[in-house]
N, C-alpha and C. Protein backbone atom coordinates (compact mmCIF):
# COMPACT_ATOMS: atom_id res chain seq x y z
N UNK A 1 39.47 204.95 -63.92
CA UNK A 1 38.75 205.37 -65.14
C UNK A 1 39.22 206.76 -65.55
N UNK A 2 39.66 206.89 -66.75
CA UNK A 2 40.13 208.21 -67.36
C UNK A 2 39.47 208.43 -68.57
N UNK A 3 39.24 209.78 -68.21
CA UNK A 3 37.92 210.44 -69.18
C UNK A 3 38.86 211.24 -70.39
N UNK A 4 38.69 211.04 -71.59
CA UNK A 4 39.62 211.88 -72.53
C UNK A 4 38.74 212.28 -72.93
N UNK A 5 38.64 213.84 -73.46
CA UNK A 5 37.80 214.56 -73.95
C UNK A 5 38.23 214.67 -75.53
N UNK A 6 39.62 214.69 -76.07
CA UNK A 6 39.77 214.60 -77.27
C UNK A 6 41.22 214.01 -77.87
N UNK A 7 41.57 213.12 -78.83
CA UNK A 7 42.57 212.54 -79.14
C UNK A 7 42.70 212.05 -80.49
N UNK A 8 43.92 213.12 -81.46
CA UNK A 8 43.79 213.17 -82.40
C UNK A 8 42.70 213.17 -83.28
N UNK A 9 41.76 213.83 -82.62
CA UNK A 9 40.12 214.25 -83.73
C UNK A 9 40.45 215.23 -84.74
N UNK A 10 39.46 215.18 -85.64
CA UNK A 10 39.52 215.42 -86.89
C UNK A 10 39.66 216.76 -86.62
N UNK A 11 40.49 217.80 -87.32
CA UNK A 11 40.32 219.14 -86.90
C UNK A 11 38.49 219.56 -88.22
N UNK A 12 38.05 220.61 -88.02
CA UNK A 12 36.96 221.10 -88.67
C UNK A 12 38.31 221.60 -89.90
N UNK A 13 37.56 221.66 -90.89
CA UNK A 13 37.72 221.94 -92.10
C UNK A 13 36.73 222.79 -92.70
N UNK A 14 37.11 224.12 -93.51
CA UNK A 14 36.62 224.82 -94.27
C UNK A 14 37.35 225.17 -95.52
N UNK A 15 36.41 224.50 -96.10
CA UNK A 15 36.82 224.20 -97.85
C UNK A 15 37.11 225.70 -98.65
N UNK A 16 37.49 225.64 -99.62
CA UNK A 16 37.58 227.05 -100.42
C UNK A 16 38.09 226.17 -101.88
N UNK A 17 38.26 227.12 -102.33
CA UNK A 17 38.89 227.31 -104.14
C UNK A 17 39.97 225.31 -104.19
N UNK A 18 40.79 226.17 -103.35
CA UNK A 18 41.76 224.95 -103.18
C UNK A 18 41.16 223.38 -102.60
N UNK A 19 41.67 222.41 -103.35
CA UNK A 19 41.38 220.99 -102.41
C UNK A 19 41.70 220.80 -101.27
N UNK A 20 41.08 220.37 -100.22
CA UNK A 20 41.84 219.97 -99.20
C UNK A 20 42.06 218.49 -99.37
N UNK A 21 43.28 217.95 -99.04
CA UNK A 21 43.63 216.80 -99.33
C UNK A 21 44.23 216.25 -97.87
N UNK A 22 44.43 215.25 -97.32
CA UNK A 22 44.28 214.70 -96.02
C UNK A 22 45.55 213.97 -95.90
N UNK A 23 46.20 214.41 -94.64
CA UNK A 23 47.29 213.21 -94.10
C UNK A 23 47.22 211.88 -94.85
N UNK A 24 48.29 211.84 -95.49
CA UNK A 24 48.35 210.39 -95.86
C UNK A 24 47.94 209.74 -96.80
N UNK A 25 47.06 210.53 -97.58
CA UNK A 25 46.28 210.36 -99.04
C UNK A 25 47.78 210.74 -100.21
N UNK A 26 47.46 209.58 -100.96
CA UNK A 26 48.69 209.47 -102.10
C UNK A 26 47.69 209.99 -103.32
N UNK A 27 48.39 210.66 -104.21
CA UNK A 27 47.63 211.33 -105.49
C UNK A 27 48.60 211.34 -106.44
N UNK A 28 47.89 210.86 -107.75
CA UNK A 28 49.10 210.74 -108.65
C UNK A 28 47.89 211.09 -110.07
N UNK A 29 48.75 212.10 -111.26
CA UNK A 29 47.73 212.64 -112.21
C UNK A 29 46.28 213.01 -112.26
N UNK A 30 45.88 213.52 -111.26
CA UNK A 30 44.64 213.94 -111.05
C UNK A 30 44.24 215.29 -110.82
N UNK A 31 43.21 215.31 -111.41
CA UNK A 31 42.41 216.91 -111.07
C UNK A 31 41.71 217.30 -110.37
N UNK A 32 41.39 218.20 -109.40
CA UNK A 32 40.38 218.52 -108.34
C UNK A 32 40.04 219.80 -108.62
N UNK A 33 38.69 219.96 -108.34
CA UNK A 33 37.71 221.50 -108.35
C UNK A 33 37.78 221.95 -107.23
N UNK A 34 37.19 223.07 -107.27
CA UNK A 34 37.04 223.52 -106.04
C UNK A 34 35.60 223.19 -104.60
N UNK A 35 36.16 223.56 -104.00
CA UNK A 35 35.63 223.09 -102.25
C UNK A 35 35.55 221.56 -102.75
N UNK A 36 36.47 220.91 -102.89
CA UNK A 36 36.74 219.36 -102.97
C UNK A 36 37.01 219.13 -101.63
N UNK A 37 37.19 217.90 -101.54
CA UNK A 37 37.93 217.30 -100.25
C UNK A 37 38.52 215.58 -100.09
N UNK A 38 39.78 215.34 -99.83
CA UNK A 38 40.03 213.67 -99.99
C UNK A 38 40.38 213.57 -98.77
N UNK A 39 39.79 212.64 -98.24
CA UNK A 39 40.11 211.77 -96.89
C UNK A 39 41.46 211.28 -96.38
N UNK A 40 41.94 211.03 -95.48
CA UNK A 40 43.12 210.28 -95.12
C UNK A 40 43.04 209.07 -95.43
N UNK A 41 44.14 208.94 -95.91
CA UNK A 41 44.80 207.71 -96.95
C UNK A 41 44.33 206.77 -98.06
N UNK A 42 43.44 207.92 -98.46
CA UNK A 42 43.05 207.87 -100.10
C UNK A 42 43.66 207.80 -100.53
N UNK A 43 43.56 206.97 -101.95
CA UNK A 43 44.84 206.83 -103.05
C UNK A 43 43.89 206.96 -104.64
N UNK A 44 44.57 208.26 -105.32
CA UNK A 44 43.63 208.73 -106.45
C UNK A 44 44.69 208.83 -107.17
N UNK A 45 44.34 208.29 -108.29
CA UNK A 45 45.13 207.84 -109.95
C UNK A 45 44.20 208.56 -111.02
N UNK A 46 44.96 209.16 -112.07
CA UNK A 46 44.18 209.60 -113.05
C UNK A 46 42.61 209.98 -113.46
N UNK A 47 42.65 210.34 -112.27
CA UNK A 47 40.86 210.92 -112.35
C UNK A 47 40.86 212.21 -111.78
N UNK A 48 39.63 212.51 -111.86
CA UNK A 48 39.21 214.19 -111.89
C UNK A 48 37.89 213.99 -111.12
N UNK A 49 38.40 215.02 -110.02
CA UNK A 49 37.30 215.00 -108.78
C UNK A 49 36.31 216.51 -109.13
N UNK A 50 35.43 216.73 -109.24
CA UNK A 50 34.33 217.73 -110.02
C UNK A 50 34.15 218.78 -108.55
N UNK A 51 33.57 219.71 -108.78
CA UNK A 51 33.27 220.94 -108.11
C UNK A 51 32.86 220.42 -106.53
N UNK A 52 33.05 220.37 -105.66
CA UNK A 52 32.09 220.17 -103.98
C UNK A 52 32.13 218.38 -104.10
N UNK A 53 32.69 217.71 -104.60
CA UNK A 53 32.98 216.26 -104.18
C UNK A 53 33.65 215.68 -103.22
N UNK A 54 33.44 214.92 -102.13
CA UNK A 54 34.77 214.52 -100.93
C UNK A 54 34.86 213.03 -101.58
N UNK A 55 35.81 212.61 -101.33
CA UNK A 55 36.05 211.10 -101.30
C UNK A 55 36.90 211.04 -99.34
N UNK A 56 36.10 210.26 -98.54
CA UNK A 56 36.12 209.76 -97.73
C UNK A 56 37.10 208.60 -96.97
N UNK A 57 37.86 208.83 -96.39
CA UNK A 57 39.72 208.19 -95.86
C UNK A 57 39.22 206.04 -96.33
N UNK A 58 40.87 206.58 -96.41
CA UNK A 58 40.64 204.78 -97.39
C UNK A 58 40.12 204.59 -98.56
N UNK A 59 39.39 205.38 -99.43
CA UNK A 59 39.30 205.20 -100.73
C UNK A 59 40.16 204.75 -101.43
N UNK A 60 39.85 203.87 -102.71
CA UNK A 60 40.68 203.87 -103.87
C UNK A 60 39.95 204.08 -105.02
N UNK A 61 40.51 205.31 -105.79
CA UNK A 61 40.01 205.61 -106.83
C UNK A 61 41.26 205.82 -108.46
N UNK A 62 40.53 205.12 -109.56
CA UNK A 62 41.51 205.18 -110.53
C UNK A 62 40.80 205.37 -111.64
N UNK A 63 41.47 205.87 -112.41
CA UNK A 63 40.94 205.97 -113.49
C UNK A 63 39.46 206.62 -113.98
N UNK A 64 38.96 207.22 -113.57
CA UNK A 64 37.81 207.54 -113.05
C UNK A 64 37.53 209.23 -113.10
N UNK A 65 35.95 209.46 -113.75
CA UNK A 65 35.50 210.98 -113.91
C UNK A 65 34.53 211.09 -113.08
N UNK A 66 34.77 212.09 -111.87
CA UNK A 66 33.59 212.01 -110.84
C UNK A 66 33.09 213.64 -110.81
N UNK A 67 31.73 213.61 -111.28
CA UNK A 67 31.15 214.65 -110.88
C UNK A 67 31.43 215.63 -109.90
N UNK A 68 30.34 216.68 -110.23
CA UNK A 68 30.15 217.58 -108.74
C UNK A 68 29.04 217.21 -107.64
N UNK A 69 29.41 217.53 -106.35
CA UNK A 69 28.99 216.98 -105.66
C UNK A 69 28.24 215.74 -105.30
N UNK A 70 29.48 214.60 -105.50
CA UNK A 70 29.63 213.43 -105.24
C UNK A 70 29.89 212.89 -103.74
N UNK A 71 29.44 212.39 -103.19
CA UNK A 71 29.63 211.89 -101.79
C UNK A 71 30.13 210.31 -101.42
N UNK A 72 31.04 210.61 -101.48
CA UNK A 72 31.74 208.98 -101.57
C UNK A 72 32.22 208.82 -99.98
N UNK A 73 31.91 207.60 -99.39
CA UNK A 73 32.29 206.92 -98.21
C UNK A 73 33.68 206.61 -98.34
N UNK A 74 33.95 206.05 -96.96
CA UNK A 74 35.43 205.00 -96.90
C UNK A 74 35.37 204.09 -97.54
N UNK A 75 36.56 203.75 -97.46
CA UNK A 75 36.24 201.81 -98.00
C UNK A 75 36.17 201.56 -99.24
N UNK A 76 35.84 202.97 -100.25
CA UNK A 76 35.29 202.59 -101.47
C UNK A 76 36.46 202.39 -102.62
N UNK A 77 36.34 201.27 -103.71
CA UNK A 77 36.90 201.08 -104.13
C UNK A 77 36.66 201.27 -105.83
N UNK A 78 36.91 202.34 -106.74
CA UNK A 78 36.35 202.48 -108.05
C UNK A 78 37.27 202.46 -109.10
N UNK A 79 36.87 201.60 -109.75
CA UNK A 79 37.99 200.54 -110.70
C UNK A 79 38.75 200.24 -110.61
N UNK A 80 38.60 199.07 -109.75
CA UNK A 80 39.94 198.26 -108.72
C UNK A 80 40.75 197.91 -109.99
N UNK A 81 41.73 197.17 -110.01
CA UNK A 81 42.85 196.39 -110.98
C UNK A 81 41.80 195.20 -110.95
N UNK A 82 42.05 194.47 -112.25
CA UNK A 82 41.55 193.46 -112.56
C UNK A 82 43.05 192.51 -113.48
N UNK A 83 42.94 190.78 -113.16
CA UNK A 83 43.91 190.18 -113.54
C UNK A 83 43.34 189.84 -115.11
N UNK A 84 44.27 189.09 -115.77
CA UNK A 84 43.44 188.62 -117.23
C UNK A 84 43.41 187.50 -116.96
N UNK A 85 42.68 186.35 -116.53
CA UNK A 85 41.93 185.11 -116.28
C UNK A 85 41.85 184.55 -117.13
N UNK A 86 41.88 184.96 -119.21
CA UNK A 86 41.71 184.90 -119.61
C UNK A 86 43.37 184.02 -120.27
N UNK A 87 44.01 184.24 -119.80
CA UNK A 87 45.38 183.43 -120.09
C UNK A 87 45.87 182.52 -119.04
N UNK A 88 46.69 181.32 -119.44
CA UNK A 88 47.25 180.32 -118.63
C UNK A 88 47.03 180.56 -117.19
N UNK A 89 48.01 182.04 -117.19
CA UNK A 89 48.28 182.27 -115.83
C UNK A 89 47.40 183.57 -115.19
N UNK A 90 46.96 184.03 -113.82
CA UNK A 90 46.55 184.88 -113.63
C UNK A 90 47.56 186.08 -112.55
N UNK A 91 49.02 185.53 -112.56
CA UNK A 91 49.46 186.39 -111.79
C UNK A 91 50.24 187.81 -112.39
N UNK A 92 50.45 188.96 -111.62
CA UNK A 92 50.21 189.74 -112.15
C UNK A 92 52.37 190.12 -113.19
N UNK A 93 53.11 189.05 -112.87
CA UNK A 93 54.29 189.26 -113.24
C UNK A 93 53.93 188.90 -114.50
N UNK A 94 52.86 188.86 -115.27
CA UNK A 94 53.02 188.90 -116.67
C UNK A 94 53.18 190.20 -117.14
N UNK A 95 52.40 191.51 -116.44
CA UNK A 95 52.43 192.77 -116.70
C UNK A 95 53.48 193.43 -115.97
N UNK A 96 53.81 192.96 -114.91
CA UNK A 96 54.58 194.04 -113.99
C UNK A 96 56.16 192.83 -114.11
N UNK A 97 56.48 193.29 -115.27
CA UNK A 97 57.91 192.17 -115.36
C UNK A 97 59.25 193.10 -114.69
N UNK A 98 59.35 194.24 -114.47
CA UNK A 98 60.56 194.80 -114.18
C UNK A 98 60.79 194.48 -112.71
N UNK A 99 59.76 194.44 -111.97
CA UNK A 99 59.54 194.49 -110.42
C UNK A 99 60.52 192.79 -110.07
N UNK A 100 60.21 191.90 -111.21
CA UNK A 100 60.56 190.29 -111.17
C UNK A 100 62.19 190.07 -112.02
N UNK A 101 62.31 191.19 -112.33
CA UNK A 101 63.70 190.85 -113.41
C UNK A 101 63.35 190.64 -114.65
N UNK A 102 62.40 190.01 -115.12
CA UNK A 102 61.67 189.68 -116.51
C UNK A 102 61.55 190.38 -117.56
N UNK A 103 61.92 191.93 -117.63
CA UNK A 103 61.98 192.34 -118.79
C UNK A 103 61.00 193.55 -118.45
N UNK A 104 60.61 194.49 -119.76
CA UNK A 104 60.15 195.76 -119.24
C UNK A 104 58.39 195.29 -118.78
N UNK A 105 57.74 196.19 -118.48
CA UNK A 105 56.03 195.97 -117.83
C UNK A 105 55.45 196.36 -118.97
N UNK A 106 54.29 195.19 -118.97
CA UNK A 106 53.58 195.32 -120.17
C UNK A 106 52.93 196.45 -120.75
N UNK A 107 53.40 197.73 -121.06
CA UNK A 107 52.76 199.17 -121.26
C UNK A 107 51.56 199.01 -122.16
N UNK A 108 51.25 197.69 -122.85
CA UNK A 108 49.84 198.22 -123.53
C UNK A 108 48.58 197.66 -122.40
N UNK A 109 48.99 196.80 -121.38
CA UNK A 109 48.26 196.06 -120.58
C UNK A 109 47.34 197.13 -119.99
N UNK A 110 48.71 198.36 -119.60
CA UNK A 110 48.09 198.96 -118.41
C UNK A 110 47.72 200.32 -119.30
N UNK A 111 47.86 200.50 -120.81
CA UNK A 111 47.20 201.50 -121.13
C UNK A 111 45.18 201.31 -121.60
N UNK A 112 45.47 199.56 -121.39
CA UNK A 112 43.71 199.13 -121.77
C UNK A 112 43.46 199.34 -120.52
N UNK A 113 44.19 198.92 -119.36
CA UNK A 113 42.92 199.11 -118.26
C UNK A 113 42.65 200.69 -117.95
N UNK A 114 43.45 201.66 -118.40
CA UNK A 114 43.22 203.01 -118.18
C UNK A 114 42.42 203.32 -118.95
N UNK A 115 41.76 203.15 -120.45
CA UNK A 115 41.01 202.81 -121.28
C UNK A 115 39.39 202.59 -120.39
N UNK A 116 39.26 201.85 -119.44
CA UNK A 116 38.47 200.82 -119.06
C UNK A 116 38.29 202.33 -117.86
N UNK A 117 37.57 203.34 -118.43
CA UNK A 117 37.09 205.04 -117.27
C UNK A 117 35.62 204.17 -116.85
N UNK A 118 36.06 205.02 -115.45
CA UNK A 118 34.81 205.19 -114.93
C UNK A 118 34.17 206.48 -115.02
N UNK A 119 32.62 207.10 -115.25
CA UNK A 119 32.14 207.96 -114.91
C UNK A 119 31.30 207.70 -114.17
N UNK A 120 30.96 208.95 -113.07
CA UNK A 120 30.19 208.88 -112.55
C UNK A 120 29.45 210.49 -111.75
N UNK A 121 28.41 210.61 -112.13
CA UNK A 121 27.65 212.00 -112.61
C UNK A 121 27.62 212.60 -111.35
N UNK A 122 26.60 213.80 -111.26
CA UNK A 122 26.59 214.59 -110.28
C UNK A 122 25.30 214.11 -109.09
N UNK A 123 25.83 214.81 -108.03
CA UNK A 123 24.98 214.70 -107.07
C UNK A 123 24.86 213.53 -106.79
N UNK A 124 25.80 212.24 -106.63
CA UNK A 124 25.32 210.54 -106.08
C UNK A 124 26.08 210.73 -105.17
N UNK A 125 25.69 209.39 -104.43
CA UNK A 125 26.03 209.02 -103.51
C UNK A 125 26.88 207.44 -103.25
N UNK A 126 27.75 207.51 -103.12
CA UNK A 126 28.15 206.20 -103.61
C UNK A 126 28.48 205.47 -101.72
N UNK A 127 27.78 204.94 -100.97
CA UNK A 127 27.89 203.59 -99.90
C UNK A 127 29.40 203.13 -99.34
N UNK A 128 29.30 203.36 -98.03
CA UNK A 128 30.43 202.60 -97.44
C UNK A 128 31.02 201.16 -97.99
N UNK A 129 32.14 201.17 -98.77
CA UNK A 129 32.63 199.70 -98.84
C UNK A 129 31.79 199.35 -100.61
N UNK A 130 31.87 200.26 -100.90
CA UNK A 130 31.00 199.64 -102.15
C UNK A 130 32.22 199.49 -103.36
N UNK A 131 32.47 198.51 -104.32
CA UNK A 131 33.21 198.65 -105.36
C UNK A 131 32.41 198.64 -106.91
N UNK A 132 33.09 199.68 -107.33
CA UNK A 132 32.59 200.02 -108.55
C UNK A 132 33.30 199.45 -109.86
N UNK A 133 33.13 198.77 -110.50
CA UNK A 133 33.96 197.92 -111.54
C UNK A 133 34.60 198.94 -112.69
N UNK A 134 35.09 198.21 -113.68
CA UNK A 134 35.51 199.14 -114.36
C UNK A 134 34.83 199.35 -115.74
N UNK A 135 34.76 200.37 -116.55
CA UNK A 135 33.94 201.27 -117.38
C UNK A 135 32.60 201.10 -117.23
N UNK A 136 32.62 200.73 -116.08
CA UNK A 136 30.14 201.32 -115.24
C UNK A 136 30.53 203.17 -115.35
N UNK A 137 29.34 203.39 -115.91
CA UNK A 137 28.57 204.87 -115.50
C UNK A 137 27.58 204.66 -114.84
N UNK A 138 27.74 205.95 -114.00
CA UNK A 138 26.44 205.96 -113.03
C UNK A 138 26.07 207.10 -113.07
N UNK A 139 24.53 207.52 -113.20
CA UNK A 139 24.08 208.22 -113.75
C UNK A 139 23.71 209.62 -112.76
N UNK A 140 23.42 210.87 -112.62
CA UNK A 140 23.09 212.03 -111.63
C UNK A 140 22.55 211.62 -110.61
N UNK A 141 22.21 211.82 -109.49
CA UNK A 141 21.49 211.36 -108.43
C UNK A 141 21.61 210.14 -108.04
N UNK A 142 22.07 209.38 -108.79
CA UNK A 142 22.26 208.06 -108.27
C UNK A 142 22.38 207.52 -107.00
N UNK A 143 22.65 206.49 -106.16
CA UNK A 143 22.90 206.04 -104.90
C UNK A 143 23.01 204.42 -105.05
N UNK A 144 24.33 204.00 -104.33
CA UNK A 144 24.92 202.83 -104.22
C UNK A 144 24.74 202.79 -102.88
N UNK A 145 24.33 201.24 -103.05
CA UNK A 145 24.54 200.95 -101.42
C UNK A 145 25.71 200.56 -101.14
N UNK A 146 25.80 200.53 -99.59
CA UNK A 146 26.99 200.16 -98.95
C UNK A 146 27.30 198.70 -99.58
N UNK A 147 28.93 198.24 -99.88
CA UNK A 147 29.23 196.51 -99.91
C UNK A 147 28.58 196.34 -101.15
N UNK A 148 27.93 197.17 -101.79
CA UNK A 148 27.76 196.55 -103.41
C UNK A 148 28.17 196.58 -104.38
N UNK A 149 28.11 195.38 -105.28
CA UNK A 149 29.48 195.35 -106.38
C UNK A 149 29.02 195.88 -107.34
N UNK A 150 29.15 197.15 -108.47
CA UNK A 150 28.17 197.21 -109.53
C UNK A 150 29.25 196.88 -110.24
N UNK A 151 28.59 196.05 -111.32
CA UNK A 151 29.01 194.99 -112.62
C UNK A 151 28.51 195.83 -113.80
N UNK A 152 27.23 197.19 -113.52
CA UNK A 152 26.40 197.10 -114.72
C UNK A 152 26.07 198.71 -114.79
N UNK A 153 25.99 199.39 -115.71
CA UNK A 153 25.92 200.85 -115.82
C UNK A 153 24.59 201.15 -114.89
N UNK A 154 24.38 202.35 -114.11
CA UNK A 154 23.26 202.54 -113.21
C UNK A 154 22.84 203.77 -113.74
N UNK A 155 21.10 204.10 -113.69
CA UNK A 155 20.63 204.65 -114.81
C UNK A 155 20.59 206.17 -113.63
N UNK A 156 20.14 206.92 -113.79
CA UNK A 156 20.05 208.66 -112.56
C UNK A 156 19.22 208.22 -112.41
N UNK A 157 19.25 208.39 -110.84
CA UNK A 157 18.18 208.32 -109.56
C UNK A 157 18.04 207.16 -108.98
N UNK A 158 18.65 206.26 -109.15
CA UNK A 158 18.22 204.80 -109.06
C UNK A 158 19.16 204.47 -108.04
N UNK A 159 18.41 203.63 -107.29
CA UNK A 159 18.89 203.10 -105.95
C UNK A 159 19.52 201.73 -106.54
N UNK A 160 20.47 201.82 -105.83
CA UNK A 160 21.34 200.21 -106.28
C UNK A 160 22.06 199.28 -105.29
N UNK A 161 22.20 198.35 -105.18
CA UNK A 161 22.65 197.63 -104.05
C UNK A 161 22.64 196.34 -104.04
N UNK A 162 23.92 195.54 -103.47
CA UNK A 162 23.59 193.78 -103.40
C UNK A 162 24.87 193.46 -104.18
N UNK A 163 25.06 192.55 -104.37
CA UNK A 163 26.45 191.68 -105.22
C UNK A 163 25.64 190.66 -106.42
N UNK A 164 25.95 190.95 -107.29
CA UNK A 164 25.83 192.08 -108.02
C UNK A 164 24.98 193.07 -107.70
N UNK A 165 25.44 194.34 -108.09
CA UNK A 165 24.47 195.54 -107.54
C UNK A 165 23.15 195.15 -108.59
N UNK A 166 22.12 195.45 -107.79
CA UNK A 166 20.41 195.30 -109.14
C UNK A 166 19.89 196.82 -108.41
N UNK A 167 19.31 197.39 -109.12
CA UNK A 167 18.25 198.51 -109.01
C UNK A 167 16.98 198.11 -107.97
N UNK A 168 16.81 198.59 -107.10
CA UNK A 168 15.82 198.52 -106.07
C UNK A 168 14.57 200.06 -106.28
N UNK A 169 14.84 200.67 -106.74
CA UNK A 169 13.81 201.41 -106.91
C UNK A 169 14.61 203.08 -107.33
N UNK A 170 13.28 203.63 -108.07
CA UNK A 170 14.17 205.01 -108.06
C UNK A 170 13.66 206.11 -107.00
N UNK A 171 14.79 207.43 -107.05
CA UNK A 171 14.07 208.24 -105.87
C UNK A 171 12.86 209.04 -106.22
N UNK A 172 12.80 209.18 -107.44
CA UNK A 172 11.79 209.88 -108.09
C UNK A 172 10.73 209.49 -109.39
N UNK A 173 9.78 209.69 -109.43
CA UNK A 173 9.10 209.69 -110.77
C UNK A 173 10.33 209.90 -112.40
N UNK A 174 9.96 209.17 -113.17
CA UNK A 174 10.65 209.38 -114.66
C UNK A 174 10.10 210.82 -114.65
N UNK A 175 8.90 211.40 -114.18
CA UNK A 175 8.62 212.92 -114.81
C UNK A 175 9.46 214.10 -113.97
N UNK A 176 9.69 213.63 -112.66
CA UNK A 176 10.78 214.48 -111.86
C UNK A 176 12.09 214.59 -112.20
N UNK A 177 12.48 213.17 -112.55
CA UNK A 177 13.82 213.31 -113.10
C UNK A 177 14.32 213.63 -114.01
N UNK A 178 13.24 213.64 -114.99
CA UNK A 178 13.56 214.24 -116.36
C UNK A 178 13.61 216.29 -116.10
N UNK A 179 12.76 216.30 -115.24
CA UNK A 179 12.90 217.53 -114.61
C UNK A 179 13.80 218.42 -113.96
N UNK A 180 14.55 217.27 -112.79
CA UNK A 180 15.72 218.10 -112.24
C UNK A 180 16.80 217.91 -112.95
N UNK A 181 16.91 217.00 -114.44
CA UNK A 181 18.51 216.94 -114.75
C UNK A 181 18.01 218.22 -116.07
N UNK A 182 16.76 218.65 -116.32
CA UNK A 182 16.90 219.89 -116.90
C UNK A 182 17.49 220.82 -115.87
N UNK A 183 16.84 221.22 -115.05
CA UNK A 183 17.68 222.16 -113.64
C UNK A 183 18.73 222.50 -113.56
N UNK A 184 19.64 220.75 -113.55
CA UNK A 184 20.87 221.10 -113.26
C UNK A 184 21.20 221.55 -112.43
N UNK A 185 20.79 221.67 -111.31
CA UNK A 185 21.01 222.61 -109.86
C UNK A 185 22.68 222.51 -109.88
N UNK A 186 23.36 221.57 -110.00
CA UNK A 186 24.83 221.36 -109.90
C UNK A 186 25.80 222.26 -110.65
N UNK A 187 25.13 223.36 -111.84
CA UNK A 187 25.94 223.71 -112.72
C UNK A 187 25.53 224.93 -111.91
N UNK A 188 24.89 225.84 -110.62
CA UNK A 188 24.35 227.09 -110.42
C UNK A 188 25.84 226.98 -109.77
N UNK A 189 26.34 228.74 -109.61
CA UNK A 189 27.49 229.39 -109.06
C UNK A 189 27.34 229.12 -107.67
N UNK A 190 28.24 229.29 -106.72
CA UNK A 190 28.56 229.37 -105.64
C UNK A 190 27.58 230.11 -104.90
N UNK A 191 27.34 231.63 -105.77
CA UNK A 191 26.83 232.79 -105.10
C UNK A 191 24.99 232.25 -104.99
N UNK A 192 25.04 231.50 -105.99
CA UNK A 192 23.54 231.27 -106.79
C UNK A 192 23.12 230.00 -105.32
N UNK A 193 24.24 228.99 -104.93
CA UNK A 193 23.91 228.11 -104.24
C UNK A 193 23.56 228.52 -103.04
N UNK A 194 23.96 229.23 -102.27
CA UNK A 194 24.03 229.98 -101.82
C UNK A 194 22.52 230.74 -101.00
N UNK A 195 22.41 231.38 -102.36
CA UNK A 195 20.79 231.61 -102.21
C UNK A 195 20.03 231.11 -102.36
N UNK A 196 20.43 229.89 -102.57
CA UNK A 196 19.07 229.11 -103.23
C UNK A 196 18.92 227.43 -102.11
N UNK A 197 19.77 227.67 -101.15
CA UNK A 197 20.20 226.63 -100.55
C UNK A 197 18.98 225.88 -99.72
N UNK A 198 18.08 226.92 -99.26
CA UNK A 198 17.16 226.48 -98.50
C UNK A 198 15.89 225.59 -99.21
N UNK A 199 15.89 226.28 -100.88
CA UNK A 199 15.36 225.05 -101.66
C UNK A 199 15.21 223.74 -101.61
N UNK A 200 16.50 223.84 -101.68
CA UNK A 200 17.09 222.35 -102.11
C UNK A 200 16.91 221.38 -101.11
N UNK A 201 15.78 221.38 -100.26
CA UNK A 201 15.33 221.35 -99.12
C UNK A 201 13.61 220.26 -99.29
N UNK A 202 13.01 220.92 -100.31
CA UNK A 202 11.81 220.14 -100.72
C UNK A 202 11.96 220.09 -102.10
N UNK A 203 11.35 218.72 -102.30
CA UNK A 203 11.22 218.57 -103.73
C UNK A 203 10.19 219.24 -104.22
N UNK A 204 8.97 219.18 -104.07
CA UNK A 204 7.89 220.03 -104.58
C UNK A 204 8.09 221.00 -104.72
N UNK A 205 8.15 222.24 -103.53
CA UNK A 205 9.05 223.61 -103.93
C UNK A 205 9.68 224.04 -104.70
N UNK A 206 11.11 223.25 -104.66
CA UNK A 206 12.03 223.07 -105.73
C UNK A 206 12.05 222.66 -107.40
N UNK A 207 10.43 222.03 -107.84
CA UNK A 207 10.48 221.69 -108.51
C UNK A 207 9.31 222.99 -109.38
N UNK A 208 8.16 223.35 -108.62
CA UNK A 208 7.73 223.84 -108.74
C UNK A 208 8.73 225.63 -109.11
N UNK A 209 9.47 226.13 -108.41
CA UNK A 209 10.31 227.19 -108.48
C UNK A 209 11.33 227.79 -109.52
N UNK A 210 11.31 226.25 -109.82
CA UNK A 210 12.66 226.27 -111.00
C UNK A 210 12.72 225.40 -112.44
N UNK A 211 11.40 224.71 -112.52
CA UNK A 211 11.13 223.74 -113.70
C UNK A 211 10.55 224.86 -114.97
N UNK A 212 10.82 224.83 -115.74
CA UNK A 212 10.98 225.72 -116.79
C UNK A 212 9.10 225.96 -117.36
């Protein structure tokens, strides 16, 4: 019996200004804020990762506007490719003809599915393994469960989950939430978070402290 105390573990990470971006993660036209972070062997296409967001190793993300402080798992997949079903055939050498000899790739195909954004607001949480379809918004606070497919825009605060994803309940009262997306806690400075961190701790407190 041999006892290993450590083997290839994650080194600790301390975020700053700059993204940290991870062994093996592919990135192509995208924007990142600061204290971001992408997982190992993430693959991010034309989207924009917002202030304190990680996306979590194995992601696929495309096309897509993700808030600040977003918490995305592995596994997750947000606006996968979709075929057109809608013609004879569903394979994909109707669009990708150069790869087959066939002539150039369909450039308006792939400028509709870039068309076809995802947003998705501040402060959610988006579930291990969950796929997010293409042009759903999901709203501040939100939370996806793990393995669920959302088909359908998700409203802030609202718990979601299942294939198709359905709304299971929200985290807060309509009068709280209308409350903290006045707040905005997500738009306060670094210095401001900072001080204010231990807040963000109770809702009552928090709501009471800072509701106008």
């Amino acid at each position: 019996m041999v006892k290993i105390e450590s083997l290839n573990k994650k080194e600790q990470v301390t975020l700053g200004e700059k993204p940290y971006i991870a062994t093996g993660a592919v990135i192509d036209n995208s924007y990142f804020g600061k204290y971001t972070e992408v997982g190992e062997y993430a693959n991010i296409s034309n989207s924009t990762l917002d202030d304190y967001s990680y996306v979590s190793e194995y992601t696929q993300i495309y096309s897509s506007t993700i808030g600040k402080f977003s918490n995305i798992a592995a596994n997750v997949r947000i606006n996968p490719g979709f075929h057109p079903y809608e013609m004879p055939c569903q394979h994909h050498f109707l669009y990708r003809k150069e790869m087959y000899g066939f002539g150039e790739d369909d450039r308006a195909f792939f400028n509709f599915r870039e068309l076809q954004r995802v947003e998705i607001g501040h402060d959610t949480w988006i579930g291990h393994g969950a796929i997010i379809m293409p042009g759903i918004k999901i709203g501040n606070g939100a939370i996806v469960g793990s393995n669920a497919v959302v088909t359908k825009d998700v409203p802030s605060y609202a718990i979601v989950a299942g294939v198709s994803a359905k709304v299971l309940k929200y985290r807060f009262s309509k009068d709280i939430i209308k409350v903290l997306e006045e707040i905005a806690w997500w738009n306060w400075s670094h210095k401001e978070i900072k001080q204010r961190i231990e807040d963000l701790k109770d809702i009552r407190e928090f709501i009471y402290k800072y509701s106008k």
